[in-house]
C-alpha atoms as a PDB file:
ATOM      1  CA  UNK A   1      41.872 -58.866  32.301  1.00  0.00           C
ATOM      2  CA  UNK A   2      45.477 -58.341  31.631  1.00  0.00           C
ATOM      3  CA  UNK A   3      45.820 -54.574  30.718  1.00  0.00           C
ATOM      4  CA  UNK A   4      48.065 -55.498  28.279  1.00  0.00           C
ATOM      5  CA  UNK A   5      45.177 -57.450  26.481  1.00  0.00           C
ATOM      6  CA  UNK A   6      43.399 -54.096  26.698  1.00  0.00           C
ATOM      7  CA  UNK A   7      42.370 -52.124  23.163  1.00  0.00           C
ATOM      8  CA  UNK A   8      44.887 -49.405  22.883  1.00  0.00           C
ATOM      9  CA  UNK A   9      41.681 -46.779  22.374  1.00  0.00           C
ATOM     10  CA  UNK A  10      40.477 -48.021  25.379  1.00  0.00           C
ATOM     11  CA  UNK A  11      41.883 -45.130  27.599  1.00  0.00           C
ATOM     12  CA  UNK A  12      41.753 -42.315  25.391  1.00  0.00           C
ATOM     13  CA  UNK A  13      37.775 -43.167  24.971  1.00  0.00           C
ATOM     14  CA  UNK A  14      35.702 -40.028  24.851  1.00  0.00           C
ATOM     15  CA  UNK A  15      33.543 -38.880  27.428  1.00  0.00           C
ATOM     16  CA  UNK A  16      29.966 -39.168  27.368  1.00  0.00           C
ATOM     17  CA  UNK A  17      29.808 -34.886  27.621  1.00  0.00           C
ATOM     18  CA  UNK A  18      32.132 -34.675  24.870  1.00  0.00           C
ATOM     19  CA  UNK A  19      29.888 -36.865  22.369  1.00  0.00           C
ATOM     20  CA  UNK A  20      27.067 -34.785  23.145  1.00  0.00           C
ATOM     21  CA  UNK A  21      29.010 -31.677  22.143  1.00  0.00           C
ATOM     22  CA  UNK A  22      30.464 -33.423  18.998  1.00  0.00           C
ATOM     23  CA  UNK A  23      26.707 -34.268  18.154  1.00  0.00           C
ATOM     24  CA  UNK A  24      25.170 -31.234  18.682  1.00  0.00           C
ATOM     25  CA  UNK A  25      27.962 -29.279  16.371  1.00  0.00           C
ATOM     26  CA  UNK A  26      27.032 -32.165  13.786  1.00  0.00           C
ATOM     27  CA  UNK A  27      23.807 -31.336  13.850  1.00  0.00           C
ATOM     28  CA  UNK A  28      23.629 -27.858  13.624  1.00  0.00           C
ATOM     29  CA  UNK A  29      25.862 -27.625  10.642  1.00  0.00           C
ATOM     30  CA  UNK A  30      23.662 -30.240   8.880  1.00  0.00           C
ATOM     31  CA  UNK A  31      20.500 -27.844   9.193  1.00  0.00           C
ATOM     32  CA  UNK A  32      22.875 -25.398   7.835  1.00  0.00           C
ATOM     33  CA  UNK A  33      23.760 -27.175   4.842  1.00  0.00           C
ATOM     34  CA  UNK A  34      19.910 -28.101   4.982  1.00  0.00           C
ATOM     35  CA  UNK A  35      18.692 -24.786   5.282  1.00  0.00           C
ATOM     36  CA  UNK A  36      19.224 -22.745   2.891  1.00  0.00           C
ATOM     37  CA  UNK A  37      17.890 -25.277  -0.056  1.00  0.00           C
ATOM     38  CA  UNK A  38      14.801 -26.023   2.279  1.00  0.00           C
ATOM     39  CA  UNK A  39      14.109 -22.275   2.394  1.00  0.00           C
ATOM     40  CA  UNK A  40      14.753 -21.743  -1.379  1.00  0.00           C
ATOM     41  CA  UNK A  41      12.625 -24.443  -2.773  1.00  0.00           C
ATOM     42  CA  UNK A  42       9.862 -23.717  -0.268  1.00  0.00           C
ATOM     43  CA  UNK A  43       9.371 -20.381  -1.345  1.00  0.00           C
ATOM     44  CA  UNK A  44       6.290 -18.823  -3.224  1.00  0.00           C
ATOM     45  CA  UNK A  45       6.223 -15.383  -5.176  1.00  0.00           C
ATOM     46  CA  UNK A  46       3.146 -14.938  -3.211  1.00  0.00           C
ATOM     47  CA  UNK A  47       3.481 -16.049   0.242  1.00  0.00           C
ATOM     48  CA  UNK A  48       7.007 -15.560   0.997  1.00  0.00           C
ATOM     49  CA  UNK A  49       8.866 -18.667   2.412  1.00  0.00           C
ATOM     50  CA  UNK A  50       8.500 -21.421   4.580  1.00  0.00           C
ATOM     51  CA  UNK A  51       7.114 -20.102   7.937  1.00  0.00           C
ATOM     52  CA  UNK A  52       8.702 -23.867   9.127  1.00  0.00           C
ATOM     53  CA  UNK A  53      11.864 -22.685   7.585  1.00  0.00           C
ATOM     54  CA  UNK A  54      12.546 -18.741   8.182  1.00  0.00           C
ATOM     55  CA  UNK A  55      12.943 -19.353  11.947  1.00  0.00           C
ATOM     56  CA  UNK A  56      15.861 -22.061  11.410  1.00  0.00           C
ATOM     57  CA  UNK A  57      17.450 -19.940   8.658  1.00  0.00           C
ATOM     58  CA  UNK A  58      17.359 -16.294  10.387  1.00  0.00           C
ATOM     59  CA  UNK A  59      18.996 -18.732  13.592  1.00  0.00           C
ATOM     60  CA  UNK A  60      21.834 -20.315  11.526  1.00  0.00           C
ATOM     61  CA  UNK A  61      22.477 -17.005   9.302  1.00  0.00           C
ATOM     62  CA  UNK A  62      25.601 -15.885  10.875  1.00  0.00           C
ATOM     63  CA  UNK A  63      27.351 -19.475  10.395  1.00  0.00           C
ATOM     64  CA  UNK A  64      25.613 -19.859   7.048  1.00  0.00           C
ATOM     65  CA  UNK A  65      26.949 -16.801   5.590  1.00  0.00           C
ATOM     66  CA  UNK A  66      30.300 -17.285   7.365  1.00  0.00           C
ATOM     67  CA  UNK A  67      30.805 -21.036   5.839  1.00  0.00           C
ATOM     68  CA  UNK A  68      29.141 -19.453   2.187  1.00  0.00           C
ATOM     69  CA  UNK A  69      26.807 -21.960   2.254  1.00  0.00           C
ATOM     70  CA  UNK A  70      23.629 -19.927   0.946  1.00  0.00           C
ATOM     71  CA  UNK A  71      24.780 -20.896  -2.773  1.00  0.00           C
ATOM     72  CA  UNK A  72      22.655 -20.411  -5.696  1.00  0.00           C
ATOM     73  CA  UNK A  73      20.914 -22.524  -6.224  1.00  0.00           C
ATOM     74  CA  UNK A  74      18.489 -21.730  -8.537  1.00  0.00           C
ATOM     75  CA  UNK A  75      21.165 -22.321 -11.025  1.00  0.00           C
ATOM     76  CA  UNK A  76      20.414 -26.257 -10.324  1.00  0.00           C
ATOM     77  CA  UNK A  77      18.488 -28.843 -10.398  1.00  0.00           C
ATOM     78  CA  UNK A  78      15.265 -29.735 -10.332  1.00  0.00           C
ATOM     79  CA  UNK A  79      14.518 -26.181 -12.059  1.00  0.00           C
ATOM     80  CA  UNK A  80      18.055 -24.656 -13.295  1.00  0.00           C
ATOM     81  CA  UNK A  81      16.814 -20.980 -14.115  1.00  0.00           C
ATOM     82  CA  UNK A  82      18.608 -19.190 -17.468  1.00  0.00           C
ATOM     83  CA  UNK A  83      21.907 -18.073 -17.256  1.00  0.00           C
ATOM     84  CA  UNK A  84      23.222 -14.186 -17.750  1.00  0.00           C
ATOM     85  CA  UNK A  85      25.647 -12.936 -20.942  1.00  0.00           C
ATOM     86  CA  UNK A  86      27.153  -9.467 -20.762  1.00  0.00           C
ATOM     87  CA  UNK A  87      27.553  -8.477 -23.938  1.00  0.00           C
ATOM     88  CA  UNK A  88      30.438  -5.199 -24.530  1.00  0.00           C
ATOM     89  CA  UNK A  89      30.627  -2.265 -27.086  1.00  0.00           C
ATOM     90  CA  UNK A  90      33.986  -1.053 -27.354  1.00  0.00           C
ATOM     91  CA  UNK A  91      34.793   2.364 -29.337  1.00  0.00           C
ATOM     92  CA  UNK A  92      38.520   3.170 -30.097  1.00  0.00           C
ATOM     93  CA  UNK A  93      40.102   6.490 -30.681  1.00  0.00           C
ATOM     94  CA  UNK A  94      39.946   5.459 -34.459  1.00  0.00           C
ATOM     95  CA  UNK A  95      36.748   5.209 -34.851  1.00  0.00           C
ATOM     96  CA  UNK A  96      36.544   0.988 -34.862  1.00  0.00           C
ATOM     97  CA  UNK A  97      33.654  -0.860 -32.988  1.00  0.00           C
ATOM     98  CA  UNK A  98      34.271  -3.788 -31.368  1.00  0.00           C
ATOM     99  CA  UNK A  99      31.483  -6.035 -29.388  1.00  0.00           C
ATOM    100  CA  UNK A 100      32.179  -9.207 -28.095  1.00  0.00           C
ATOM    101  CA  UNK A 101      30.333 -11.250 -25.231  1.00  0.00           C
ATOM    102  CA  UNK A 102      31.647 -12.769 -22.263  1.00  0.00           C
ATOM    103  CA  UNK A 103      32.043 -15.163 -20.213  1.00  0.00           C
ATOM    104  CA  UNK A 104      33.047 -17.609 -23.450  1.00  0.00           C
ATOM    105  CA  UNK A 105      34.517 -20.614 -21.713  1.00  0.00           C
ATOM    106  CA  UNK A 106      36.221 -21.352 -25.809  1.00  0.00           C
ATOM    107  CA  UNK A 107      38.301 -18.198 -24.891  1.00  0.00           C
ATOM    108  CA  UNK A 108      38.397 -18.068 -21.298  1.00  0.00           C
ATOM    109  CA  UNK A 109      40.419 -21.096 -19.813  1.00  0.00           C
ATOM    110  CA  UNK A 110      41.226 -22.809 -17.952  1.00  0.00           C
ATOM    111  CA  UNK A 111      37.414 -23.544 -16.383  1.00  0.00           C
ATOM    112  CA  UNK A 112      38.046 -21.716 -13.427  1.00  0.00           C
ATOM    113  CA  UNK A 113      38.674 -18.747 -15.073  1.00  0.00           C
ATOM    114  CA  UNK A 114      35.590 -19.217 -17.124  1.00  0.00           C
ATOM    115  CA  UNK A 115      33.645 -19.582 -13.763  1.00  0.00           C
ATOM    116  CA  UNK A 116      34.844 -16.332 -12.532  1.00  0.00           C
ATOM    117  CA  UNK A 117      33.865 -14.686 -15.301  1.00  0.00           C
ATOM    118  CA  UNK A 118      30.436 -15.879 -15.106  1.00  0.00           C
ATOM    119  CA  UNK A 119      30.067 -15.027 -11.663  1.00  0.00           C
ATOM    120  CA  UNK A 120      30.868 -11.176 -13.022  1.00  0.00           C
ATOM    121  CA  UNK A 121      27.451 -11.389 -15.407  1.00  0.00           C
ATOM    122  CA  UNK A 122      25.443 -13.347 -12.915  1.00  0.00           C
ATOM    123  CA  UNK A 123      26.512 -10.813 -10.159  1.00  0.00           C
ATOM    124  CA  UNK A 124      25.484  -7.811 -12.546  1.00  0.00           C
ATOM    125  CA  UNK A 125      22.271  -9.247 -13.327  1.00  0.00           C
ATOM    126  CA  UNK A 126      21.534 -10.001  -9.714  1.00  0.00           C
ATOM    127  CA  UNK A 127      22.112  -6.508  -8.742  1.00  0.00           C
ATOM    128  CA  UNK A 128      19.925  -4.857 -11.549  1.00  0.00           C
ATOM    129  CA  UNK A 129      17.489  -2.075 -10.109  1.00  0.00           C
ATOM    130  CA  UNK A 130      15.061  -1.059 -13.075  1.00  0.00           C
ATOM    131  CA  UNK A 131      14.796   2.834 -13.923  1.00  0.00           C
ATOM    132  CA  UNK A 132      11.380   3.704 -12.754  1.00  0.00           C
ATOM    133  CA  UNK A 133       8.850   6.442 -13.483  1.00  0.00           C
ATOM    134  CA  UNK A 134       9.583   9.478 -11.883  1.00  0.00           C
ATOM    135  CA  UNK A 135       5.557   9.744 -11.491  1.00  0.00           C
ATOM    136  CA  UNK A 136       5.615   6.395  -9.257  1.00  0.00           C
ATOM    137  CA  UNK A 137       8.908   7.642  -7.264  1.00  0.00           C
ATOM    138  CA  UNK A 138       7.147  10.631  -6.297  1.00  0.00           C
ATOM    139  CA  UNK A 139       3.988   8.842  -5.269  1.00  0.00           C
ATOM    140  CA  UNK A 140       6.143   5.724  -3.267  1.00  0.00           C
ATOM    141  CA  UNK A 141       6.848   5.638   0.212  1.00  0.00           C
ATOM    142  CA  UNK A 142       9.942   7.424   1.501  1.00  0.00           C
ATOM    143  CA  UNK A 143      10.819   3.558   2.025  1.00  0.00           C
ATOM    144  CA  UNK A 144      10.388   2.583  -1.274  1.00  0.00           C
ATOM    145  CA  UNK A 145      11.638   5.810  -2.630  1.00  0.00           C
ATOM    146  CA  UNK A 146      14.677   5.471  -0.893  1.00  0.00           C
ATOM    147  CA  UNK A 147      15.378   1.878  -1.094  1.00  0.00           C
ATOM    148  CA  UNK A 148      14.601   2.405  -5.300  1.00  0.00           C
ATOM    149  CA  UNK A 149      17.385   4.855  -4.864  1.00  0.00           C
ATOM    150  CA  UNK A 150      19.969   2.556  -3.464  1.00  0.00           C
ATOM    151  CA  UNK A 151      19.648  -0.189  -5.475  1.00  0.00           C
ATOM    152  CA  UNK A 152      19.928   1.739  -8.798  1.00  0.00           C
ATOM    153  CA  UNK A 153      22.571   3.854  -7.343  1.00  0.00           C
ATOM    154  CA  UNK A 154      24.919   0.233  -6.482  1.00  0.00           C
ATOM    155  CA  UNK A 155      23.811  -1.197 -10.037  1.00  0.00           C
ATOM    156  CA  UNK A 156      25.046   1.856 -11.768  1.00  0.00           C
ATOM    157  CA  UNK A 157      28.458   1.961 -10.005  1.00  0.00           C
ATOM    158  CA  UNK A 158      28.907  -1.917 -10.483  1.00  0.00           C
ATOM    159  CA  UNK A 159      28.259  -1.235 -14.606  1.00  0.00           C
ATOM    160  CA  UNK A 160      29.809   2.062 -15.096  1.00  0.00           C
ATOM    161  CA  UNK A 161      32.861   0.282 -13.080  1.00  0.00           C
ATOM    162  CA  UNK A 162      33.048  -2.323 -15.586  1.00  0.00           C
ATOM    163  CA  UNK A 163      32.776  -0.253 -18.692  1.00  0.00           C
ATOM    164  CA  UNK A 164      35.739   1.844 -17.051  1.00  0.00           C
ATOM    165  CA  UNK A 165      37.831  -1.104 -16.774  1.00  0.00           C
ATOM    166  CA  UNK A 166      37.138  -2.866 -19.950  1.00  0.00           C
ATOM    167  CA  UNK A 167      37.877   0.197 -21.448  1.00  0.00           C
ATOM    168  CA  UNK A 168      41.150   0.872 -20.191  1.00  0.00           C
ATOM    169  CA  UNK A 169      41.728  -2.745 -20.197  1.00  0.00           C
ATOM    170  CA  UNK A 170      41.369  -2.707 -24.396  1.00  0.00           C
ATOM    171  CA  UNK A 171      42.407   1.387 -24.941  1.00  0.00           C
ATOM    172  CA  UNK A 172      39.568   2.007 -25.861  1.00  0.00           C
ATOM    173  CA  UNK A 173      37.465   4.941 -26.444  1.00  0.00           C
ATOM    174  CA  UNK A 174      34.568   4.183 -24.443  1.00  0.00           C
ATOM    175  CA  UNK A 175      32.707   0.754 -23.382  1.00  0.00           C
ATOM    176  CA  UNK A 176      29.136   0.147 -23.261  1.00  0.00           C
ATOM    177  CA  UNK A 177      27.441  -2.782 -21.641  1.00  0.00           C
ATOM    178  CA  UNK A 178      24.041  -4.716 -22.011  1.00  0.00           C
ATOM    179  CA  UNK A 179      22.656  -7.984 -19.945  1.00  0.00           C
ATOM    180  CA  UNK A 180      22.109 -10.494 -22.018  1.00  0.00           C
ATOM    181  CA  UNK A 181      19.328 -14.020 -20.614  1.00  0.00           C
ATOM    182  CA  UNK A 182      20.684 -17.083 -22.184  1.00  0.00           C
ATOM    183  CA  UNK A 183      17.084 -18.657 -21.909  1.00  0.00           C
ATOM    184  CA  UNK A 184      16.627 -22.189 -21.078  1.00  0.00           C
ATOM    185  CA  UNK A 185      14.375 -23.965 -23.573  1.00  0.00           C
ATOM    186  CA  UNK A 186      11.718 -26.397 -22.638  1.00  0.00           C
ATOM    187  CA  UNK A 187      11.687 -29.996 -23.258  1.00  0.00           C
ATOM    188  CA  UNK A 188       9.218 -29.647 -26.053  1.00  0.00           C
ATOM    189  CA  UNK A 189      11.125 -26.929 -27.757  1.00  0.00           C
ATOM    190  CA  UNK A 190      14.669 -29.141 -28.187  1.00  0.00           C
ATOM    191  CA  UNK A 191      12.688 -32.628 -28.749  1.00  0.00           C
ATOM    192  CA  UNK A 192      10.002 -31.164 -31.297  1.00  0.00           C
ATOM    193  CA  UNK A 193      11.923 -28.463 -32.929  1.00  0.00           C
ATOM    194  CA  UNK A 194      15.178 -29.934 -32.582  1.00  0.00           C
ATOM    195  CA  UNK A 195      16.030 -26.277 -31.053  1.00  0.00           C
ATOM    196  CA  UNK A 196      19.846 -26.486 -29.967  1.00  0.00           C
ATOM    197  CA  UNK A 197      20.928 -25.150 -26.791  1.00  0.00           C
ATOM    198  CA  UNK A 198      23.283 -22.572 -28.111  1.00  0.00           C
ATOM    199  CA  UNK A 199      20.796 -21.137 -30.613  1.00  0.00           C
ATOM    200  CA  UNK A 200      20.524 -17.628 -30.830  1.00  0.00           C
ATOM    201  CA  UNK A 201      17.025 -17.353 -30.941  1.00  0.00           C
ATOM    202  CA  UNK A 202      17.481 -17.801 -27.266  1.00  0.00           C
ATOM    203  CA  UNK A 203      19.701 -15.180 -26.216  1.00  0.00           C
ATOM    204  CA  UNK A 204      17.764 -12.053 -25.432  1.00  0.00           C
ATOM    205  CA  UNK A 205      18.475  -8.370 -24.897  1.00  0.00           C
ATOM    206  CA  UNK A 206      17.092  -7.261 -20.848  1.00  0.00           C
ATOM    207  CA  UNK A 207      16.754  -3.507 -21.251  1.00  0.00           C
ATOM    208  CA  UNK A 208      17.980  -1.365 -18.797  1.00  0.00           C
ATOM    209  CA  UNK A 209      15.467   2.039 -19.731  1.00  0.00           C
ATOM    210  CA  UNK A 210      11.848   2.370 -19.677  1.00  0.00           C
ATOM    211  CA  UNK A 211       9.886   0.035 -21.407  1.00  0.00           C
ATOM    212  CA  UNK A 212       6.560  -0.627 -19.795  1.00  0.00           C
ATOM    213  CA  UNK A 213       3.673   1.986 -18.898  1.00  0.00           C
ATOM    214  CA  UNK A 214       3.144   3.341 -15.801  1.00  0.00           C
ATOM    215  CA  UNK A 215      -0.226   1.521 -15.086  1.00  0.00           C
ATOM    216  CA  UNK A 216       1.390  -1.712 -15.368  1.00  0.00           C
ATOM    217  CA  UNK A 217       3.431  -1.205 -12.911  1.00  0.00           C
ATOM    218  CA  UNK A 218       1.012   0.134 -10.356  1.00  0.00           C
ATOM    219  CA  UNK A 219       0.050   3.721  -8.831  1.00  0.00           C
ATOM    220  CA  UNK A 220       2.836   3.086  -6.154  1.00  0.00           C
ATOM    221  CA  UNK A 221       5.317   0.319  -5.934  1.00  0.00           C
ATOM    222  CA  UNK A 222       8.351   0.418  -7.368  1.00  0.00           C
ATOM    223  CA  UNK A 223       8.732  -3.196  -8.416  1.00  0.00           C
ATOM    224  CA  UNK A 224      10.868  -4.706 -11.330  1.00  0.00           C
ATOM    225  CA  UNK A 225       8.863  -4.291 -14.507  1.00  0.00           C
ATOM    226  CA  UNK A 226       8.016  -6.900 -17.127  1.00  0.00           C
ATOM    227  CA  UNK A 227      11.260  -7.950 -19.052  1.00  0.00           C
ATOM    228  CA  UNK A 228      10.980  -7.160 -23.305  1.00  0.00           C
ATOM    229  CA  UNK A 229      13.399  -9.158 -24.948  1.00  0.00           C
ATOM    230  CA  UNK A 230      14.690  -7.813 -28.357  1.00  0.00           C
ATOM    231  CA  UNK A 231      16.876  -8.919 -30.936  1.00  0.00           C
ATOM    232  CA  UNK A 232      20.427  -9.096 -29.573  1.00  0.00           C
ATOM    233  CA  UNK A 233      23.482  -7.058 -32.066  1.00  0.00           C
ATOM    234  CA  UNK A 234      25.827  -9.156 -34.074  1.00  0.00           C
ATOM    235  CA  UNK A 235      28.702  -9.842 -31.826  1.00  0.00           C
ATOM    236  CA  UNK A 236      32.300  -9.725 -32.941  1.00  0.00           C
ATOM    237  CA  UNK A 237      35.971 -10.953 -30.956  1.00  0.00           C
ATOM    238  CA  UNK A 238      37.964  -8.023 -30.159  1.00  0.00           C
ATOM    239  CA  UNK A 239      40.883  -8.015 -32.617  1.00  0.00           C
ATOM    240  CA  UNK A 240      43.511  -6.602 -29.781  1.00  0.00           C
ATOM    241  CA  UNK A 241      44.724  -9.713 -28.186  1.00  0.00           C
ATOM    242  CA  UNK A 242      44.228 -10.555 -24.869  1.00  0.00           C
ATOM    243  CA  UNK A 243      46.686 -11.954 -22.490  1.00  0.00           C
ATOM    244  CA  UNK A 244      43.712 -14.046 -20.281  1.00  0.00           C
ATOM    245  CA  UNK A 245      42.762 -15.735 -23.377  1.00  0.00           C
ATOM    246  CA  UNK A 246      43.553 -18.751 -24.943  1.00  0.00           C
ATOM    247  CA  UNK A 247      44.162 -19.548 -28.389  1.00  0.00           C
ATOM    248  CA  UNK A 248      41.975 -21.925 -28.879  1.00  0.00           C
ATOM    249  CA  UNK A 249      39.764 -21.612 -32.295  1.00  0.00           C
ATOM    250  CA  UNK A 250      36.147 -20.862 -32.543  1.00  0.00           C
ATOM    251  CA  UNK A 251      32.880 -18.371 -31.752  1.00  0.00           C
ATOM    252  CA  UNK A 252      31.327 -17.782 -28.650  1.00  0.00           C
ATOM    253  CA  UNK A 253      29.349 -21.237 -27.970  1.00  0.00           C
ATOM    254  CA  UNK A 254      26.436 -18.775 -26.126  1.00  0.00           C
ATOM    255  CA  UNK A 255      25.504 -16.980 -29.639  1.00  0.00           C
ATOM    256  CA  UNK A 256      25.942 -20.046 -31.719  1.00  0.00           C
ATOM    257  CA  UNK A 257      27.480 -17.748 -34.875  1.00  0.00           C
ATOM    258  CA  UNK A 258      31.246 -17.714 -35.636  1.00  0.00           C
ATOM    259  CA  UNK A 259      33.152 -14.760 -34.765  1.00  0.00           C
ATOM    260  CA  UNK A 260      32.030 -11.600 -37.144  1.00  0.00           C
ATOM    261  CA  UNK A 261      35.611  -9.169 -37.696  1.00  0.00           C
ATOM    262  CA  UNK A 262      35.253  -5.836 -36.102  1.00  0.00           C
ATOM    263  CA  UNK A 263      34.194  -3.107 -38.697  1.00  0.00           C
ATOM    264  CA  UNK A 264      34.860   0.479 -38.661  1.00  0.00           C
END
């Protein structure tokens, strides 16, 4: 065969060696991508996780964590869990009141933006250690004890960061912060009762103080305790204008109420 004739990828074909390497990267980063799903949707409240699929994932956890692919994904489907609202007290020198809720993607734009905000309130929520008993911290484990201890100590520097900054960010007096669960309503709820998403019937108040006896919770753990939703305030837009947000018209689609003027 004239080597002119010959297909110009002829000589530059890889070697047999270099396939396998090129396969084997392949396939590790697809049980990567794979993993972290795998172990979230196989895991039980009771049992833990997958005993097929904790050996892969503690294996691929430094490339997993490196490439940010352990999203959340309880956020999405099949079973999207309820999304988190932080809702913000502001008191000025003058004695005004302010409270307004964020993120509000009707304010916050462009979507981006919005997202990053949201990440903020989901991040908050995440981190929430509940105050506990002192009666069940003295009668925990050191462990537990100190772990307890860390966790509240990170949430309350995350919050009291935030209230710092939105209240510098506004001059303000002081800022105060709750978590507020957008709940996601059943099938039955928005077919039978017509019940619209952005209703706020389904925006509850999660309380950050003690709220549930001692016996509930047990003679010695320190796990989260029952969440009591309660009526959430009357929100209102902060009447000092914000350079982040836009101008566009219109409440906060997560309370389903038009904006309410800030009141002395």
């Amino acid at each position: 065969m004239n080597s002119s004739l010959r297909p110009p990828s002829s000589d530059r074909a890889w070697s047999r060696r270099a396939k396998q390497i090129v396969s084997l990267i392949l396939v590790v980063h697809l049980l990567a991508i794979t993993a972290e799903p795998l172990r979230f949707f196989s895991y039980g409240t009771t049992r833990g996780s997958s005993p097929a699929m904790d050996p892969i994932r503690s294996a691929l956890a430094p490339y997993v964590e490196f490439a940010f692919l352990n999203h959340g994904y309880f956020f999405f489907a099949p079973e999207p869990g309820p999304s988190h609202l932080i809702q913000c007290s502001l008191e000025f020198p003058s004695g005004e009141v302010s409270n307004f809720r964020f993120p509000d993607k009707r304010s916050q734009w462009p979507r981006l933006y919005y997202h990053r905000i949201f990440m903020y309130s989901e991040f908050l929520n995440q981190i929430h250690a509940p105050p506990v008993d002192p009666i069940l911290i003295k009668q925990a484990t050191p462990s537990e004890a100190d772990g307890w201890s860390s966790s509240r100590s990170r949430f309350e520097m995350v919050r009291d960061s935030m209230q710092q900054h939105l209240a510098t960010r506004y001059a303000a007096k002081s800022a105060r912060i709750e978590r507020l669960r957008h709940i996601l309503p059943g099938s039955d709820v928005v077919l039978k009762q017509q019940l619209k998403l952005d209703d706020p019937s389904l925006i509850v108040v999660l309380p950050d103080q003690l709220e549930t006896p001692a016996e509930l919770v047990g003679p010695t753990r320190l796990g989260p305790q029952p969440i009591i939703p309660t009526p959430t305030i009357p929100w209102s837009l902060d009447p000092r204008p914000n350079p982040y947000q836009s101008k566009a018209p219109g409440g906060n689609p997560d309370s389903g109420a038009e904006p309410v003027e800030a009141k002395p």
